[in-house]
PDB file of N, CA and C in Angstrom:
ATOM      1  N   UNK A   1       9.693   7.349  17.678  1.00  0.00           N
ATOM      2  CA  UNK A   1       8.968   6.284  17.010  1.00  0.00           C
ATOM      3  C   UNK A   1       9.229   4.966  17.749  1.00  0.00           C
ATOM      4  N   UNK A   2       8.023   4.305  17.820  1.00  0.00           N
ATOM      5  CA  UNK A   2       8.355   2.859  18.927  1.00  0.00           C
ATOM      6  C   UNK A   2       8.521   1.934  17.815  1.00  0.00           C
ATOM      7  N   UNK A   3       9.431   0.813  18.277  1.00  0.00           N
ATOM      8  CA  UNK A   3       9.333  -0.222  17.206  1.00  0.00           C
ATOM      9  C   UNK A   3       8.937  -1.524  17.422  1.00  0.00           C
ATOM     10  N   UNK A   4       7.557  -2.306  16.611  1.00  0.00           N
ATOM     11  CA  UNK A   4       7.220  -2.856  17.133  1.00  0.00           C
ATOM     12  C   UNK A   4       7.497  -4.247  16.799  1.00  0.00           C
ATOM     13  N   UNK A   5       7.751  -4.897  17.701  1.00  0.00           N
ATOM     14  CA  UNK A   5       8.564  -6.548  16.858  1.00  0.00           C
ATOM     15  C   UNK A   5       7.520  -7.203  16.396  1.00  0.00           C
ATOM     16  N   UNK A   6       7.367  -7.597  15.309  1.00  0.00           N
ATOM     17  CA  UNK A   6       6.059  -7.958  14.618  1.00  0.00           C
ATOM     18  C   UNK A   6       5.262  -7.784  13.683  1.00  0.00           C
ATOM     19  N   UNK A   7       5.592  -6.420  13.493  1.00  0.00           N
ATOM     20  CA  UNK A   7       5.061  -5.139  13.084  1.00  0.00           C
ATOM     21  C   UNK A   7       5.306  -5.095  11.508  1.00  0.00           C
ATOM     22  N   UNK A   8       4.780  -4.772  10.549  1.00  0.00           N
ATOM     23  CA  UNK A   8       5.041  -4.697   9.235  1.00  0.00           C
ATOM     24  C   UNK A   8       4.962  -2.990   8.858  1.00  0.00           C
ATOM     25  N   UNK A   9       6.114  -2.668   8.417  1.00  0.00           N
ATOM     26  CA  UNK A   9       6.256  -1.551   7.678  1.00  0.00           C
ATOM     27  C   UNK A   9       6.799  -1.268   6.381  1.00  0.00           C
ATOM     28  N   UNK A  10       6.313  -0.153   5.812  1.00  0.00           N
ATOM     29  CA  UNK A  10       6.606   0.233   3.850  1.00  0.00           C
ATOM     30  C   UNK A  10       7.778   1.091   4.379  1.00  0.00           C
ATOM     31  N   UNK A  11       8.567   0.264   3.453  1.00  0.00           N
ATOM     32  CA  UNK A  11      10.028   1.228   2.671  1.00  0.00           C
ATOM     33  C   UNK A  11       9.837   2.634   1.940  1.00  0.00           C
ATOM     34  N   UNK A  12       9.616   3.588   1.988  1.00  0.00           N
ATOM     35  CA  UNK A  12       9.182   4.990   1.566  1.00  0.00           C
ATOM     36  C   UNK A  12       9.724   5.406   0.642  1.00  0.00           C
ATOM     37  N   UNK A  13      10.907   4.513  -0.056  1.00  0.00           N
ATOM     38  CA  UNK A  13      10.848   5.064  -1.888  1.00  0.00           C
ATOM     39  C   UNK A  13      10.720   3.215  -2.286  1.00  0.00           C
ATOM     40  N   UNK A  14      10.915   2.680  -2.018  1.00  0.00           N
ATOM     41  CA  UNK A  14      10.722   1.170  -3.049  1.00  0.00           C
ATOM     42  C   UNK A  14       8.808   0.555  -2.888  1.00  0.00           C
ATOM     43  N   UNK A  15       8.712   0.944  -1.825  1.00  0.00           N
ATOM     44  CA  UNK A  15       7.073   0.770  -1.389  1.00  0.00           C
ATOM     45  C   UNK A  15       7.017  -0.736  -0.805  1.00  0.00           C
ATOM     46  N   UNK A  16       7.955  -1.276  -0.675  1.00  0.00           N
ATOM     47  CA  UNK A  16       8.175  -2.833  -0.333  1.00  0.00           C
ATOM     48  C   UNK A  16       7.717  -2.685   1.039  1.00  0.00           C
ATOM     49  N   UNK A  17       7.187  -4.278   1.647  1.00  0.00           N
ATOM     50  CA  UNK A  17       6.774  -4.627   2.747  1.00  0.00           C
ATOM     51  C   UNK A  17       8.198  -5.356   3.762  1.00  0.00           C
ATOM     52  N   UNK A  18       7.978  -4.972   4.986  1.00  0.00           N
ATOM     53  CA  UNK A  18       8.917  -5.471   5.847  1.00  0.00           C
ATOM     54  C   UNK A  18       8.427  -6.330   7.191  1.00  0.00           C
ATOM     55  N   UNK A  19       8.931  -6.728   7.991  1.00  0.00           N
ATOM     56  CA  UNK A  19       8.323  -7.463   9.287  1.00  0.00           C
ATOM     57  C   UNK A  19       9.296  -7.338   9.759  1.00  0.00           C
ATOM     58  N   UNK A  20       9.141  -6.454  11.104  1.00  0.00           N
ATOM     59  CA  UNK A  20      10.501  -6.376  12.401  1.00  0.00           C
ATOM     60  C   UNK A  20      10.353  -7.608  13.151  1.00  0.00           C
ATOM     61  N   UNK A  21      11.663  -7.920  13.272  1.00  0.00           N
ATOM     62  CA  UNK A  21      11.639  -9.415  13.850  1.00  0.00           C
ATOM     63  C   UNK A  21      12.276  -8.836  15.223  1.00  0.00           C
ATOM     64  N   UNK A  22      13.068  -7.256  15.383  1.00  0.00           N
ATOM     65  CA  UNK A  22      13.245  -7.129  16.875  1.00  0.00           C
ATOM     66  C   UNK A  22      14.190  -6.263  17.063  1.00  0.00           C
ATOM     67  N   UNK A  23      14.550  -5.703  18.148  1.00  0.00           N
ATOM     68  CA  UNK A  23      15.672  -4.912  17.906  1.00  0.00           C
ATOM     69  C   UNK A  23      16.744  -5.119  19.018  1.00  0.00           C
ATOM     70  N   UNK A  24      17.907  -5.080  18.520  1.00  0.00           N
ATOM     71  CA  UNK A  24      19.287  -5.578  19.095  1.00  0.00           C
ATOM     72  C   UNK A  24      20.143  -4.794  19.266  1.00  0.00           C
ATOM     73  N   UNK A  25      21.452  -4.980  19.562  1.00  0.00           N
ATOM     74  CA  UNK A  25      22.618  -4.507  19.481  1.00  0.00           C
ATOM     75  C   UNK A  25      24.087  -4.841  18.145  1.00  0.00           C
ATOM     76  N   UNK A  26      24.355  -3.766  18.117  1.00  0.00           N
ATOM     77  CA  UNK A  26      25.772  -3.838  17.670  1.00  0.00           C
ATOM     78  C   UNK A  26      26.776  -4.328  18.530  1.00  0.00           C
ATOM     79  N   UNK A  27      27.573  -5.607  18.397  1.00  0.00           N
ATOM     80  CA  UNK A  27      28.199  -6.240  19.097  1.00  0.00           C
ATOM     81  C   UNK A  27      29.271  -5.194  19.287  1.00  0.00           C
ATOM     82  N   UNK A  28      30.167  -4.643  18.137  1.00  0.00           N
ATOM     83  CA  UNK A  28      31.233  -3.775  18.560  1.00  0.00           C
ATOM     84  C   UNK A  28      30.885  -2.248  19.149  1.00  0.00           C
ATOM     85  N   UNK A  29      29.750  -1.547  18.455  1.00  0.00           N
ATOM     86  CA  UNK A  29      29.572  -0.637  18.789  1.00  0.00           C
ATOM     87  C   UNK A  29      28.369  -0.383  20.010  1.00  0.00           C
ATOM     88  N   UNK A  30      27.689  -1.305  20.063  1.00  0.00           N
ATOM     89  CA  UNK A  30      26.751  -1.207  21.603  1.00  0.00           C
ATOM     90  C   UNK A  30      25.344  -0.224  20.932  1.00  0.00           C
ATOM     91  N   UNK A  31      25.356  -0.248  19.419  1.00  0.00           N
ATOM     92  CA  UNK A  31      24.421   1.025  19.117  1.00  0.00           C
ATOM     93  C   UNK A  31      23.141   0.148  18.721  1.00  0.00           C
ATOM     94  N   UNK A  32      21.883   0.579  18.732  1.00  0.00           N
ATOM     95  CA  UNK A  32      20.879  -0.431  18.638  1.00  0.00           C
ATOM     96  C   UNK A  32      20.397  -0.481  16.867  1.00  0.00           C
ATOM     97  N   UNK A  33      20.064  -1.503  16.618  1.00  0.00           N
ATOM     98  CA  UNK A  33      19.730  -1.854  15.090  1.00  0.00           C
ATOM     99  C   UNK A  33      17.853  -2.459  15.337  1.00  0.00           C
ATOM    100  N   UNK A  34      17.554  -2.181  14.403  1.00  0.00           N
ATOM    101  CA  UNK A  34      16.654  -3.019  14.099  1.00  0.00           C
ATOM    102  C   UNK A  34      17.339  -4.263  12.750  1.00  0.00           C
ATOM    103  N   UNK A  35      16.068  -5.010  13.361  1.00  0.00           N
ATOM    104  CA  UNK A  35      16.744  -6.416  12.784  1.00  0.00           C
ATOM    105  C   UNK A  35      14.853  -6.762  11.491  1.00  0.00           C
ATOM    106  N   UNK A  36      14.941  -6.671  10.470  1.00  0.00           N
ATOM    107  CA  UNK A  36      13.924  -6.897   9.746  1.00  0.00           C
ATOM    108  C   UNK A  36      14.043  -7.786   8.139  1.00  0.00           C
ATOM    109  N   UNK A  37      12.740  -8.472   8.455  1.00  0.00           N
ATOM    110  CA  UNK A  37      12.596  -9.601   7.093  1.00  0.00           C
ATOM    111  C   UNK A  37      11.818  -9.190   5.846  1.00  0.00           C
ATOM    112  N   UNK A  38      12.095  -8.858   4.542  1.00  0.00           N
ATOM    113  CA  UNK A  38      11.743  -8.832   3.488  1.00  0.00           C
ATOM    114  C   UNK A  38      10.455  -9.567   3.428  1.00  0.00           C
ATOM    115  N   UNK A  39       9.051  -9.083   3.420  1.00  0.00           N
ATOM    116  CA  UNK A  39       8.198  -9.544   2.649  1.00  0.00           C
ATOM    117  C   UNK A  39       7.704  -9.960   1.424  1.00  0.00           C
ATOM    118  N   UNK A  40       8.520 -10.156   0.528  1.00  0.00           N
ATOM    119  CA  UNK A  40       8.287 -10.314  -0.451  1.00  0.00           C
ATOM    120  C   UNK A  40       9.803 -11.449  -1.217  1.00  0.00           C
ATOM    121  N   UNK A  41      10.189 -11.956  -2.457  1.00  0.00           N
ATOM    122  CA  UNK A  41      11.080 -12.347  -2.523  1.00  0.00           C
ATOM    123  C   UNK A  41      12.655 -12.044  -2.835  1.00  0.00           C
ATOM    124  N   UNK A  42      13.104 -12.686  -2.101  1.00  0.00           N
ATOM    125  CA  UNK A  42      14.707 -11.894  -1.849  1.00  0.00           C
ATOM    126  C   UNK A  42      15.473 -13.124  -1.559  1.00  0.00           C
ATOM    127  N   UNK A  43      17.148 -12.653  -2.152  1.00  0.00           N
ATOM    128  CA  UNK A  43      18.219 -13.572  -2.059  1.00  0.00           C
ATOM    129  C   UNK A  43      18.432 -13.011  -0.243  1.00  0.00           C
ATOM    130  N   UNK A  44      17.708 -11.976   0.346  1.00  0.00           N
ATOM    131  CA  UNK A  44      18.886 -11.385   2.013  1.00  0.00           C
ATOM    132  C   UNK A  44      17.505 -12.264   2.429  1.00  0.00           C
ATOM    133  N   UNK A  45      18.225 -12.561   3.482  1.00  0.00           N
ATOM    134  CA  UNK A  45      17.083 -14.027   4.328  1.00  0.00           C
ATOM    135  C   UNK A  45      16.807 -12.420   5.630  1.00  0.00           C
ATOM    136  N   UNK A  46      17.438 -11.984   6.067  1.00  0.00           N
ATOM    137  CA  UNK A  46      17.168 -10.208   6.936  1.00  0.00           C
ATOM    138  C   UNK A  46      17.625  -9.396   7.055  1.00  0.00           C
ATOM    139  N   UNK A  47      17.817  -7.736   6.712  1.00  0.00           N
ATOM    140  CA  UNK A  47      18.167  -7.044   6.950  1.00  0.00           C
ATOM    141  C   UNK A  47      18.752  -6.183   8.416  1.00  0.00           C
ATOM    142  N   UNK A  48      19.320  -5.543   8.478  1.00  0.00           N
ATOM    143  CA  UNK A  48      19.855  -4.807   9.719  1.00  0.00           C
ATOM    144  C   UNK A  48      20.231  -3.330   9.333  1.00  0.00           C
ATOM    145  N   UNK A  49      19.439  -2.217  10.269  1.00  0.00           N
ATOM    146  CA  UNK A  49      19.790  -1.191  10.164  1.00  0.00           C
ATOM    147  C   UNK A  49      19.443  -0.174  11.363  1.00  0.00           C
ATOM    148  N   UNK A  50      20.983   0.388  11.953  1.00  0.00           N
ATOM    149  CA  UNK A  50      20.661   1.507  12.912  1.00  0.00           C
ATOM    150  C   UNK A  50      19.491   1.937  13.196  1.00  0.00           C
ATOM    151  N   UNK A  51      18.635   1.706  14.625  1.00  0.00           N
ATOM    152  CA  UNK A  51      17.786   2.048  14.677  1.00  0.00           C
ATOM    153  C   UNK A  51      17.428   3.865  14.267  1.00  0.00           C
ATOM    154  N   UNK A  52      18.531   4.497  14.833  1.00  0.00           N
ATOM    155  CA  UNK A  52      18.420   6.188  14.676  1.00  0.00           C
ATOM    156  C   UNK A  52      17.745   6.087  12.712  1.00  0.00           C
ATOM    157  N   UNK A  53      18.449   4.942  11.758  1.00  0.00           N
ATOM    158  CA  UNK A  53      18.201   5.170  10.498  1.00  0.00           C
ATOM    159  C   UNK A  53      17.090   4.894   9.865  1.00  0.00           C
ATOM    160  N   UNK A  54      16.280   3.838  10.918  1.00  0.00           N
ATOM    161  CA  UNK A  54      15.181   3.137  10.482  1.00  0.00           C
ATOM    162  C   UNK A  54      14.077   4.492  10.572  1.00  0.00           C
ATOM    163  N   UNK A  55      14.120   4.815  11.864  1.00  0.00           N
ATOM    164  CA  UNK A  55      13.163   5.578  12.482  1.00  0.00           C
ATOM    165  C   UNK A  55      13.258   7.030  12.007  1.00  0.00           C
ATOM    166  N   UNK A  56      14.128   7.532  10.712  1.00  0.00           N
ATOM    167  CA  UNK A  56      14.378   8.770  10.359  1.00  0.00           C
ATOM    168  C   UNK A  56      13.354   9.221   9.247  1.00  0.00           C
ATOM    169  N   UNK A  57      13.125  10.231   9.480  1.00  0.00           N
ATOM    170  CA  UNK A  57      12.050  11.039   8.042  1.00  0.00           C
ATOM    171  C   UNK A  57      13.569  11.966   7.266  1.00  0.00           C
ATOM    172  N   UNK A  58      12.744  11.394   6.109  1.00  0.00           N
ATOM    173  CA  UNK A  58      13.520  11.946   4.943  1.00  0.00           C
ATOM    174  C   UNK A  58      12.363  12.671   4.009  1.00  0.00           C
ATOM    175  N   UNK A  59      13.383  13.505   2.764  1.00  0.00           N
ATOM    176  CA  UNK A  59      12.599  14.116   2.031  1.00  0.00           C
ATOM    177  C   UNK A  59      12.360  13.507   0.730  1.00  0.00           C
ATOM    178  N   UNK A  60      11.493  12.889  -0.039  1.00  0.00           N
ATOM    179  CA  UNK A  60      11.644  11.916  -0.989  1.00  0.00           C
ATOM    180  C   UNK A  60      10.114  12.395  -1.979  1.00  0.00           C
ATOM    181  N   UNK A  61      10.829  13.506  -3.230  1.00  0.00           N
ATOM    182  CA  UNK A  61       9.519  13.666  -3.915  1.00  0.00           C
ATOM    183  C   UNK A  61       8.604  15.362  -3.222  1.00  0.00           C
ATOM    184  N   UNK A  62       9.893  15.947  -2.887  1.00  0.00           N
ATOM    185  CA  UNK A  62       9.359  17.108  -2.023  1.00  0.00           C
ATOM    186  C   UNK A  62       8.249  16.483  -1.130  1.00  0.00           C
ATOM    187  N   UNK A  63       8.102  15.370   0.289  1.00  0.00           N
ATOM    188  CA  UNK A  63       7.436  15.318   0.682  1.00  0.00           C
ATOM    189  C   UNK A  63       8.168  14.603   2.142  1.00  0.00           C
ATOM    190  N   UNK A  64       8.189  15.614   3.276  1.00  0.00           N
ATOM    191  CA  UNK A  64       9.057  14.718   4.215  1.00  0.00           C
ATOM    192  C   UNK A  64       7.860  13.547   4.962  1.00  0.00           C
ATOM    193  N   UNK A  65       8.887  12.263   4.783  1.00  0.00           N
ATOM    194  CA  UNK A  65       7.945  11.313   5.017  1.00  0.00           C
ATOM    195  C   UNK A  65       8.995  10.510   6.283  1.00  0.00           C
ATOM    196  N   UNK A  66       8.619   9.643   7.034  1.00  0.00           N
ATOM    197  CA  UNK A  66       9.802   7.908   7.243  1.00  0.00           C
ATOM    198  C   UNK A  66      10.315   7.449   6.826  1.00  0.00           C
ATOM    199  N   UNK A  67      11.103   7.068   6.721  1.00  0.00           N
ATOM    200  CA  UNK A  67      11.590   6.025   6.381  1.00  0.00           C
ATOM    201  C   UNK A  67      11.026   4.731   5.923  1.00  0.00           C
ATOM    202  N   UNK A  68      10.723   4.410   7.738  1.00  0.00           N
ATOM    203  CA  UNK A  68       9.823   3.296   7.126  1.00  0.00           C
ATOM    204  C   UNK A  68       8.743   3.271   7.686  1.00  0.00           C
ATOM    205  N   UNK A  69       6.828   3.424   7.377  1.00  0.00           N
ATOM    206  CA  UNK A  69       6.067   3.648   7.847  1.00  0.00           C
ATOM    207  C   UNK A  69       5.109   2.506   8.509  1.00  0.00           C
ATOM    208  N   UNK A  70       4.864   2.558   9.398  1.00  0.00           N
ATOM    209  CA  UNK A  70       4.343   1.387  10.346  1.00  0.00           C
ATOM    210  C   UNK A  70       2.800   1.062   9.956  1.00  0.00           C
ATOM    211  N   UNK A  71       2.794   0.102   9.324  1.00  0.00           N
ATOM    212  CA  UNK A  71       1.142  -0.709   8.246  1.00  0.00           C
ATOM    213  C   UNK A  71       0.112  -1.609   9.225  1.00  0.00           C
ATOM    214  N   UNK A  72       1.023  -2.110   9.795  1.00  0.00           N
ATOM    215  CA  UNK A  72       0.374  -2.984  10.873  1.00  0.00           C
ATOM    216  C   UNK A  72       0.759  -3.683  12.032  1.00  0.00           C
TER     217      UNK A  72
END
């Protein structure tokens, strides 16, 4: 899965909107994260999560889906 900085994707059990602002590194571990902003309102100004975790299909509702699915 490519990730696109810019890009807005749905959370696959909350249905919430996201915007990748880019993807980086783990300073201690060297492992890559995506770095993404809450569309909607929130006390986290951005999230961060292992890219391997972003980009994973899970099973949610007997239906293997993404994680997080790429909208636009």
């Amino acid at each position: 899965m490519e990730i696109i900085a810019g890009g807005i994707y749905q959370h696959f059990k909350n249905k919430k909107f996201y915007k990748v602002i880019g993807v980086g590194k783990n300073s201690e571990t060297m492992e890559d994260v995506v770095i993404y902003e809450p569309q909607y309102e929130s006390e986290v100004k951005f999230w961060v999560r292992p890219i391997k975790m972003f980009c994973e299909e899970l099973e949610h509702e007997g239906i293997k889906q993404p994680r997080f699915k790429f909208i636009k």
